[in-house]
Protein backbone atom coordinates (compact mmCIF):
# COMPACT_ATOMS: atom_id res chain seq x y z
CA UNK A 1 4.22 -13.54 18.70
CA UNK A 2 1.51 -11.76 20.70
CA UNK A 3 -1.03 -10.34 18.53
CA UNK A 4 -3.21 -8.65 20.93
CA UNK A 5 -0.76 -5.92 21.06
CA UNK A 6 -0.81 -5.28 17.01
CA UNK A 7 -4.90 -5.11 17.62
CA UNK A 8 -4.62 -3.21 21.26
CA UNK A 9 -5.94 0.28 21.45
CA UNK A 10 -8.01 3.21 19.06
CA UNK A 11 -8.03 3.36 15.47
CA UNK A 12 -6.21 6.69 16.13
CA UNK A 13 -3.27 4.90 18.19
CA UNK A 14 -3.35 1.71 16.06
CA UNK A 15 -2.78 4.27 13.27
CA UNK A 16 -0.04 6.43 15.06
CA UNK A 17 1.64 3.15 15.98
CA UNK A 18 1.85 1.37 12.38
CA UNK A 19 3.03 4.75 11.50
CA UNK A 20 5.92 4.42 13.95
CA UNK A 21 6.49 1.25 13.13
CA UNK A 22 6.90 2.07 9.24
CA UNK A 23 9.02 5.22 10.22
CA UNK A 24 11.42 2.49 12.18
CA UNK A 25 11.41 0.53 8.90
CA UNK A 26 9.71 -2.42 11.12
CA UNK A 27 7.73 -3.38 7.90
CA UNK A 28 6.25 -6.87 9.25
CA UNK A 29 5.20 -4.91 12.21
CA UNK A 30 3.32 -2.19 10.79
CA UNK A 31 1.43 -4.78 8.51
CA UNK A 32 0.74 -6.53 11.20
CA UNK A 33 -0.84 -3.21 12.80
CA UNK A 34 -2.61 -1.90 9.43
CA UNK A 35 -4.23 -5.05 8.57
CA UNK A 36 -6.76 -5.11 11.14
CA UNK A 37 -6.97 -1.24 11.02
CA UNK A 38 -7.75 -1.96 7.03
CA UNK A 39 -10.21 -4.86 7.91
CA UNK A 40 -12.22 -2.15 10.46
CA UNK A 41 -12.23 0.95 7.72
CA UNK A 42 -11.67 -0.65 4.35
CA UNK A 43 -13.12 2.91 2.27
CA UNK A 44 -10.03 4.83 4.12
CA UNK A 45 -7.29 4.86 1.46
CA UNK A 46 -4.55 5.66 3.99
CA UNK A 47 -4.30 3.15 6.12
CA UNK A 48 -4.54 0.93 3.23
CA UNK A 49 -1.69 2.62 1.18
CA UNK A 50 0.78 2.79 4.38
CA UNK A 51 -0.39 -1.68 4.19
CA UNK A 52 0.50 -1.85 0.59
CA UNK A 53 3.73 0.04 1.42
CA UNK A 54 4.89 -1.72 4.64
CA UNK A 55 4.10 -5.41 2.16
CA UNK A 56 6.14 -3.82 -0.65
CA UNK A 57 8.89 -3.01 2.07
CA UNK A 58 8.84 -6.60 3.10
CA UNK A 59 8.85 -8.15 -0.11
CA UNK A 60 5.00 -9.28 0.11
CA UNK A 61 4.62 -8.33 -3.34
CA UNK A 62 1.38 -10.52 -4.18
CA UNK A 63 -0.44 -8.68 -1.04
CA UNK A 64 0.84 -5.37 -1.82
CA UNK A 65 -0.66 -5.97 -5.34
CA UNK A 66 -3.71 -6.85 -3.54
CA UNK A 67 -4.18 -3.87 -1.80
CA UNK A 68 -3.03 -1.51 -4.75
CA UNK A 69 -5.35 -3.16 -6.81
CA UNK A 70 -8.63 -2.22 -4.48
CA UNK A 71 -6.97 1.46 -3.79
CA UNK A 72 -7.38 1.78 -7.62
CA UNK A 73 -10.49 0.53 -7.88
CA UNK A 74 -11.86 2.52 -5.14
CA UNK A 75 -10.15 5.51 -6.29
CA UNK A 76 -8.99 5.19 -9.96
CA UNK A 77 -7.42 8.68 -10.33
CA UNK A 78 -4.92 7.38 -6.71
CA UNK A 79 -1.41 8.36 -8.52
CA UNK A 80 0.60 7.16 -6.10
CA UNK A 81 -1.51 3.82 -5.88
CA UNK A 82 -1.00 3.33 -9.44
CA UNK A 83 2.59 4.34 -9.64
CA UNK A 84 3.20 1.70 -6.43
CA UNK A 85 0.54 -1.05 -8.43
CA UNK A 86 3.80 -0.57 -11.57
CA UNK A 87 6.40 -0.79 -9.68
CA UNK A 88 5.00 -3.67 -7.71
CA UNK A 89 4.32 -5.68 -10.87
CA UNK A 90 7.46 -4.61 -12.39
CA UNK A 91 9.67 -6.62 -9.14
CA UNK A 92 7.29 -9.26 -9.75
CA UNK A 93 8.62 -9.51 -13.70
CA UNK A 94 5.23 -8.37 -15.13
CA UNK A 95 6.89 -5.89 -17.00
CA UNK A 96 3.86 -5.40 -19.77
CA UNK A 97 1.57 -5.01 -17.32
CA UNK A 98 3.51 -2.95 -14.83
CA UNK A 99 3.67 -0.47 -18.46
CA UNK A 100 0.13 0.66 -18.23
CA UNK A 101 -0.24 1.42 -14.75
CA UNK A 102 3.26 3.70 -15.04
CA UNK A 103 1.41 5.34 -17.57
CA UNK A 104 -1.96 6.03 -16.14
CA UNK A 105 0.41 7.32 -12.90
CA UNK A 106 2.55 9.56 -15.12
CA UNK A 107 -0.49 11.25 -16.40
CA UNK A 108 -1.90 12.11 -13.50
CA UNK A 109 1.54 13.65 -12.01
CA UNK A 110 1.12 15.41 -15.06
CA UNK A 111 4.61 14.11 -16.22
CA UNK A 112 3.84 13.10 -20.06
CA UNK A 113 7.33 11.90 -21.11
CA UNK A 114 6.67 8.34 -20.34
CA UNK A 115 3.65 8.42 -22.57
């Protein structure tokens, strides 16, 4: 597959695209799109969300982890990054692990049953 036209264009229509691509549920497709994007702007925690989502989608799990794991470290307070890093572990069978990042998510939604 042609790769140029993942990487063709502004950051603005690479974004818009990956976006479309994600709506479409083309998962693959909007990785392809966001990983460059992510490469160019790594600090910019949307583009690499919408990544982490799109791998999740497409049963990357081990990249998706990846990617959750630097949102959260760049951004430790990222609720929906942790709540994603949790349920990411948790298809992966890392249950105990997956725990603690539920947690930390819950707390910041402000949601304190699961503590």
């Amino acid at each position: 597959m042609d790769t140029t036209y993942y990487d063709h264009g502004t950051g603005t229509e690479r974004w818009e695209r990956a976006q479309l691509f994600f709506g479409a549920r083309d998962y693959a497709a909007a990785a392809r799109v966001l990983a460059g994007l992510v490469e160019e702007v790594p600090e910019q925690t949307g583009p690499r969300l919408l990544l982490a989502r799109s791998y999740y989608h497409s049963a990357q799990l081990r990249r998706a982890e990846t990617e959750l794991r630097a949102i959260v470290e760049l951004d430790p307070v990222e609720h929906y990054a942790r709540l994603m890093l949790g349920r990411t572990l948790e298809r992966q069978g890392r249950h105990e692990e997956a725990e603690r990042h539920l947690r930390v998510a819950s707390a910041l939604a402000g949601d304190f049953e699961r503590l």
